[in-house]
Protein backbone atom coordinates (compact mmCIF):
# COMPACT_ATOMS: atom_id res chain seq x y z
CA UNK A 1 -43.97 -0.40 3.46
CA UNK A 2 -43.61 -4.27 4.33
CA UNK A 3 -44.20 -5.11 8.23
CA UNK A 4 -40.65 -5.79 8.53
CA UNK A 5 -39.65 -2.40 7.28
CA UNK A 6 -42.12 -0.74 9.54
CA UNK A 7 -40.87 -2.89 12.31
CA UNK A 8 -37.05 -2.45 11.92
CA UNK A 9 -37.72 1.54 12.01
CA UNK A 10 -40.02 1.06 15.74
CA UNK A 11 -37.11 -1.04 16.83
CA UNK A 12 -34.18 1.04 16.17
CA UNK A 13 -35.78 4.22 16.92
CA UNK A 14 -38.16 3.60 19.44
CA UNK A 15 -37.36 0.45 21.51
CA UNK A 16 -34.09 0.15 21.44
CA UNK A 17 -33.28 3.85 22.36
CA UNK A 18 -35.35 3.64 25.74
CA UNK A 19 -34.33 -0.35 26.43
CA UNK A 20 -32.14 0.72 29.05
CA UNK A 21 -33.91 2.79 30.74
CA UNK A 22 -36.99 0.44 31.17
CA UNK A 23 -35.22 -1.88 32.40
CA UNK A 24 -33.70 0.51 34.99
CA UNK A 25 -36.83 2.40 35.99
CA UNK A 26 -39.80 -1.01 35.80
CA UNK A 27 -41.32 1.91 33.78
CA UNK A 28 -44.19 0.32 31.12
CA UNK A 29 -42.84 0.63 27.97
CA UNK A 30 -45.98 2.43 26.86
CA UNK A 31 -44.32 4.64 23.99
CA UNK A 32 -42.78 1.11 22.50
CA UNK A 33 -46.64 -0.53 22.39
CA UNK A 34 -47.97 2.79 21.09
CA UNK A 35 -45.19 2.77 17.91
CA UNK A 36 -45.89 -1.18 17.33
CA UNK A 37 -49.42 -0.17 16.74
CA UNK A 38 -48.78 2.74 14.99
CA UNK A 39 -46.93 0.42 12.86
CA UNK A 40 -49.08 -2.57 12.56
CA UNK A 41 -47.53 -4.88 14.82
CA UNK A 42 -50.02 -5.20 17.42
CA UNK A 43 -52.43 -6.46 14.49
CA UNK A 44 -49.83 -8.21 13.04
CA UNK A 45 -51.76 -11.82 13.34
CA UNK A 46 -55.51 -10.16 12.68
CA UNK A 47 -57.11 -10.96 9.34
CA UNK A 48 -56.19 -8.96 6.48
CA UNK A 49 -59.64 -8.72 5.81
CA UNK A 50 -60.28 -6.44 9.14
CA UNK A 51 -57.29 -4.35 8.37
CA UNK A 52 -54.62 -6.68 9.85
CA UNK A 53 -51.66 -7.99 8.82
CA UNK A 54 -53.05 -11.74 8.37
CA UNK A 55 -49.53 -12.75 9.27
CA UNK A 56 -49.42 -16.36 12.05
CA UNK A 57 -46.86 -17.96 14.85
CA UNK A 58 -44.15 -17.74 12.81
CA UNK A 59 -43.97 -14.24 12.07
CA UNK A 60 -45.03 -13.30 15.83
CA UNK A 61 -42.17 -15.00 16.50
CA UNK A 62 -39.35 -12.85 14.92
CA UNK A 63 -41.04 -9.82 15.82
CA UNK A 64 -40.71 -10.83 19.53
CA UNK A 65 -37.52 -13.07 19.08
CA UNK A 66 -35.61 -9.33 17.47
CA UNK A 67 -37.34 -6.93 20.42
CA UNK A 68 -36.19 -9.51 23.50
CA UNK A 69 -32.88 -8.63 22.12
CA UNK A 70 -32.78 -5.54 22.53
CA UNK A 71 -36.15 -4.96 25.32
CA UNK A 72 -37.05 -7.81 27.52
CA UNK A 73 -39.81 -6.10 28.76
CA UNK A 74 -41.65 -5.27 25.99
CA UNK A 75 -41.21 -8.64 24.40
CA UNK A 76 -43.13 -10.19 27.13
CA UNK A 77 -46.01 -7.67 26.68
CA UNK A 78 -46.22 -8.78 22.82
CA UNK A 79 -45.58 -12.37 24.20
CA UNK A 80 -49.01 -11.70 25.98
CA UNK A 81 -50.80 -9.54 23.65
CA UNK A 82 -50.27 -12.38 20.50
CA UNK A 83 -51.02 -15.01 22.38
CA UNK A 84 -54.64 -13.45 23.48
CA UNK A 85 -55.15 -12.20 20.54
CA UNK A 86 -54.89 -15.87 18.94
CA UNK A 87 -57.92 -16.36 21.02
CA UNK A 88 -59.57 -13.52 20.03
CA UNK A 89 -59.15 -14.27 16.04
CA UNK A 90 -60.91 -17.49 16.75
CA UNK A 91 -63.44 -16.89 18.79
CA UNK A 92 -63.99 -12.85 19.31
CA UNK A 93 -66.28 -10.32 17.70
CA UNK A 94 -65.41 -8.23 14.34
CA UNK A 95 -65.10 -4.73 16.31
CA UNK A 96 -62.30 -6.24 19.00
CA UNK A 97 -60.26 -7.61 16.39
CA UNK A 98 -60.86 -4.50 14.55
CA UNK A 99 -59.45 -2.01 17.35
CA UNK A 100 -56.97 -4.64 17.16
CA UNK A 101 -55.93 -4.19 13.81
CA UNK A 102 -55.62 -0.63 13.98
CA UNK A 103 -53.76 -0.42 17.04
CA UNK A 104 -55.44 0.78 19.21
CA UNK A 105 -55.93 -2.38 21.69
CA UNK A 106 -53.59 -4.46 23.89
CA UNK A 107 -54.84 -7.89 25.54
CA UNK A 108 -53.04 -10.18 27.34
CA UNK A 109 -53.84 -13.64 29.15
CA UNK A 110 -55.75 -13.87 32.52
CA UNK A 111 -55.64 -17.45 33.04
CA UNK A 112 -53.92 -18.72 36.17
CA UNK A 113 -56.23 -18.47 39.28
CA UNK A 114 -54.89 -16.91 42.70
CA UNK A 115 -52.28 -18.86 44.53
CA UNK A 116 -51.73 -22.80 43.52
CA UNK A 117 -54.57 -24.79 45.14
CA UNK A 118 -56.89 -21.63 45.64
CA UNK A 119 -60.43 -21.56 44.68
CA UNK A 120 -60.40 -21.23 41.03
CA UNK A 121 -62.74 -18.31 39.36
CA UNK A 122 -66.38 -18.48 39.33
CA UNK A 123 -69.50 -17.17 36.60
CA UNK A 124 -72.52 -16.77 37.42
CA UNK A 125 -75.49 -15.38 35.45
CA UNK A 126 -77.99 -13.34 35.96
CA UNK A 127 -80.15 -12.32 32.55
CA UNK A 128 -77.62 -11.14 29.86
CA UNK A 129 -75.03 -10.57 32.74
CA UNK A 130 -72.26 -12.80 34.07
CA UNK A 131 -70.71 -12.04 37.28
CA UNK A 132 -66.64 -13.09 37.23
CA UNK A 133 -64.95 -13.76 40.54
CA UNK A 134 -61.41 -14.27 41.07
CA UNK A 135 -57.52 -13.14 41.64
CA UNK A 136 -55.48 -14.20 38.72
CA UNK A 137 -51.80 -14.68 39.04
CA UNK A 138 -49.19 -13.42 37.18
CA UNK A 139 -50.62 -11.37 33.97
CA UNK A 140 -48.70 -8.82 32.08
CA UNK A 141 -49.79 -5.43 31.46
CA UNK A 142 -52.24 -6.10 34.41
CA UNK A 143 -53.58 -2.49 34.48
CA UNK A 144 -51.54 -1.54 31.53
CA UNK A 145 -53.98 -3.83 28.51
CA UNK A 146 -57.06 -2.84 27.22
CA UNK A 147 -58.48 -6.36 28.05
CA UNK A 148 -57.70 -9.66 29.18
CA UNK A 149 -58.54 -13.10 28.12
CA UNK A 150 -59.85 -14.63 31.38
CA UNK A 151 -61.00 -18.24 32.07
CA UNK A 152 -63.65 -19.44 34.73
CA UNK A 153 -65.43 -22.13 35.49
CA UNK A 154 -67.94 -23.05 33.17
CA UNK A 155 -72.09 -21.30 33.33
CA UNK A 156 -73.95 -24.47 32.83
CA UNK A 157 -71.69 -27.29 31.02
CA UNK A 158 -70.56 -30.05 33.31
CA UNK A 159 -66.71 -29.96 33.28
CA UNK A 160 -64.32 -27.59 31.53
CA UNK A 161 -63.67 -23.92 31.17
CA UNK A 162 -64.93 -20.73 30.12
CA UNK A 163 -62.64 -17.84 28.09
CA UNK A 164 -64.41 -14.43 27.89
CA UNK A 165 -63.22 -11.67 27.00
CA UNK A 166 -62.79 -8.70 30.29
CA UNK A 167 -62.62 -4.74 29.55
CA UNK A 168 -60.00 -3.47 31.68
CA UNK A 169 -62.24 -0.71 32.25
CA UNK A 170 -64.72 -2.72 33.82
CA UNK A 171 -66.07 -1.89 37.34
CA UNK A 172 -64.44 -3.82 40.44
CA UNK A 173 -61.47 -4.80 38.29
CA UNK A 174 -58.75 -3.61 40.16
CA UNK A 175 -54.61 -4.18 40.10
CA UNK A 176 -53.18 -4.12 43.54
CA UNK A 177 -50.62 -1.30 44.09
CA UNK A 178 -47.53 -4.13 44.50
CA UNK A 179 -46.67 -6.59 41.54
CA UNK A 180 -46.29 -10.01 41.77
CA UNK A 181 -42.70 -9.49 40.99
CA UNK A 182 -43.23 -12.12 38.52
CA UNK A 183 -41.84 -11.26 34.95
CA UNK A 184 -39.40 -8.84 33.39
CA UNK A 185 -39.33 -5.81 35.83
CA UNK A 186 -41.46 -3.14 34.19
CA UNK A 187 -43.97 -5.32 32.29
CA UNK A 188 -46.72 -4.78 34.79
CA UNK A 189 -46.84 -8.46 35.47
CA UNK A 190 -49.41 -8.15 38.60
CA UNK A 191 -52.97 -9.98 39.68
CA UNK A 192 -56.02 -8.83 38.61
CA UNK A 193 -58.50 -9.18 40.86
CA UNK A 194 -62.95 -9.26 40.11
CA UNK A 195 -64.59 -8.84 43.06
CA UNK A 196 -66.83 -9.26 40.98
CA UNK A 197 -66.58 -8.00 37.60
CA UNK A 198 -69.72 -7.33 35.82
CA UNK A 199 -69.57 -8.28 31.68
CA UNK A 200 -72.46 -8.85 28.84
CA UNK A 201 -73.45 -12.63 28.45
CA UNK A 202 -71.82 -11.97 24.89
CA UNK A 203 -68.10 -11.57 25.93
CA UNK A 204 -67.58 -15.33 26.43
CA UNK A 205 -65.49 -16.37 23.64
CA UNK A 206 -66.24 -19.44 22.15
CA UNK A 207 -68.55 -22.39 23.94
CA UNK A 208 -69.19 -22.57 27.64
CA UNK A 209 -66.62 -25.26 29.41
CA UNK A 210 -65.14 -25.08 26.10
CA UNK A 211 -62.35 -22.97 27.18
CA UNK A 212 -59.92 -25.81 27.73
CA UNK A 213 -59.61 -26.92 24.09
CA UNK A 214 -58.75 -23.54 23.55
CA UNK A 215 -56.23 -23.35 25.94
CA UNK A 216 -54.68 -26.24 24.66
CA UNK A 217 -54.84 -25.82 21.02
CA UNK A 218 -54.48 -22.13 20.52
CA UNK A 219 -52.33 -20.94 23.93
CA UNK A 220 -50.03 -23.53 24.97
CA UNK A 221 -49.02 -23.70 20.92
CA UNK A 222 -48.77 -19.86 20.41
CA UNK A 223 -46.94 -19.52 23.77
CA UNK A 224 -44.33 -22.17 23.38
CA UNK A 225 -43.44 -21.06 19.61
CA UNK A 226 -42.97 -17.51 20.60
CA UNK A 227 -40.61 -18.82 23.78
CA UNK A 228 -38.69 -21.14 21.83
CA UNK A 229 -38.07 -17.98 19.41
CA UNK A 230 -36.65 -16.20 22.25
CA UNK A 231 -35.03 -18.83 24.14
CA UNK A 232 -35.51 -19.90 28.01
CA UNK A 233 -34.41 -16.43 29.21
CA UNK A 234 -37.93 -14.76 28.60
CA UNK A 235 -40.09 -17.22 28.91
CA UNK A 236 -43.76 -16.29 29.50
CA UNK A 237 -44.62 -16.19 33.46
CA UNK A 238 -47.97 -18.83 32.01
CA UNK A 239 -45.74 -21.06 30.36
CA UNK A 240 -43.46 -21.26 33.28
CA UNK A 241 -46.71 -22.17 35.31
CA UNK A 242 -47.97 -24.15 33.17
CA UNK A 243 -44.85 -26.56 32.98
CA UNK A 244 -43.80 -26.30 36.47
CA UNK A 245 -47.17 -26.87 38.47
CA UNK A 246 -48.04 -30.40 38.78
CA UNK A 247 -50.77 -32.13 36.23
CA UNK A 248 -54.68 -30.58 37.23
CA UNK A 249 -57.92 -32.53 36.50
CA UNK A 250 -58.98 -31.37 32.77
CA UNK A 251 -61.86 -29.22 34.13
CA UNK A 252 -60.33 -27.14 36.30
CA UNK A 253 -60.33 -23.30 36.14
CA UNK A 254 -56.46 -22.88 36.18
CA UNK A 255 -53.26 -22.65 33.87
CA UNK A 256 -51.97 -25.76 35.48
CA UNK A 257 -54.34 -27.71 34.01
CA UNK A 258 -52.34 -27.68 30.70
CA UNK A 259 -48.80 -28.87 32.10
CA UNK A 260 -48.72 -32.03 30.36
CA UNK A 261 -49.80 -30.48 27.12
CA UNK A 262 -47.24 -27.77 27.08
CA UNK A 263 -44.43 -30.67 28.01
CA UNK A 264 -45.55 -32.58 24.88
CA UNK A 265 -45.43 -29.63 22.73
CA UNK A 266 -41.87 -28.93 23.46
């Protein structure tokens, strides 16, 4: 059965059905992201060669462009989840992208630090431990996805940012009780808060303070594709920052430091 096939039959009898009530209730549409990976669609963009369905941007982009019409909420989850997962193809290990593939994994982005002109997040290391500190802003699924891909300031390098990749399970990771109230209601679009949160050395994805590159060439383009496929109406709470905060110096630790990047991209 082709992805679209598999797709069409989550959609009509899955998402669609319980749309409504989402909506109504704020309720995570857990069942809908359990059938997409039943089906393949959370691995959708994962290389074939770990089980995924090797598919890019554009495909992403009807599978999200075909659920906003019909569930909002759970096309801002995907929105999330492809996006990080981008990240993850390029710069993650084999057994992520391989939970990925099969389904069994959610990410979404953790990249927009506390309130606009707060203290951005902080790494430190310690051995083959890095402490995280921060409050990020505005992710979906915050307590909901089975990671997040979450940017700091850099270890050692002199300017920049560093991605790793966060467990949700992690210790002194926590989701505060009220939501931001940013996003669809009911995608669990919350802050996420390390205070701190202990990960291995190894869960930085790609090169320390080499996180804005990434940003900009693997985020901002996955982001704005998939929003342009859905139109202005469910546009992706780090887009939104990311065009509406004013410019940030290049190495800062925050979302807002790819504005002028996501306006030239449009």
């Amino acid at each position: 059965m082709s992805y679209r096939n598999a797709f069409s039959r989550v959609l009509s009898d899955v998402i669609a059905p319980r749309a409504e009530r989402t909506g109504k209730e704020g309720s995570f549409p857990r069942g809908a992201v359990t059938a997409l990976g039943e089906a393949g669609l959370l691995g959708l963009t994962v290389s074939a060669d770990l089980g995924g369905g090797g598919r890019g941007p554009a495909e992403a982009a009807e599978v999200v462009a075909r659920i906003a019409g019909s569930c909002p909420v759970t096309a801002a989850v995907l929105q999330s989840h492809y996006a990080a997962v981008a990240v993850i193809e390029a710069c993650g290990s084999a057994w992520v992208r391989g939970e990925i593939a099969a389904g069994r994994h959610l990410s979404s982005l953790a990249l927009a630090d506390g309130a606009h002109g707060a203290a951005g997040a902080t790494a430190t290391r310690s051995g083959e431990v890095v402490a995280l500190s921060a409050r990020k802003r505005e992710v979906v699924a915050a307590g909901e996805a089975d990671s997040y891909v979450w940017s700091s300031s850099p270890l050692a390098a002199a300017d920049g940012l560093t991605l790793w990749l966060v467990p949700a399970h992690a210790p002194d990771l926590f989701v505060p009780a009220r939501p931001d109230g940013a996003g669809p209601h009911g995608s669990a679009t919350s802050s996420v808060v390390a205070d701190p949160v202990l990960v291995p050395a190894d869960a930085m994805l790609g090169e320390d303070g080499a996180g804005h590159d990434v940003v900009l060439r693997t985020v901002v383009p996955w982001l704005l594709e998939l929003r342009d496929a859905v139109g202005a109406a469910a546009v992706h709470p780090s887009v939104a920052a990311a065009e509406s905060a004013p410019s940030a110096p290049a190495g800062a630790a925050q979302l807002s430091a790819v504005a002028p990047a996501a306006t030239a991209l449009r």
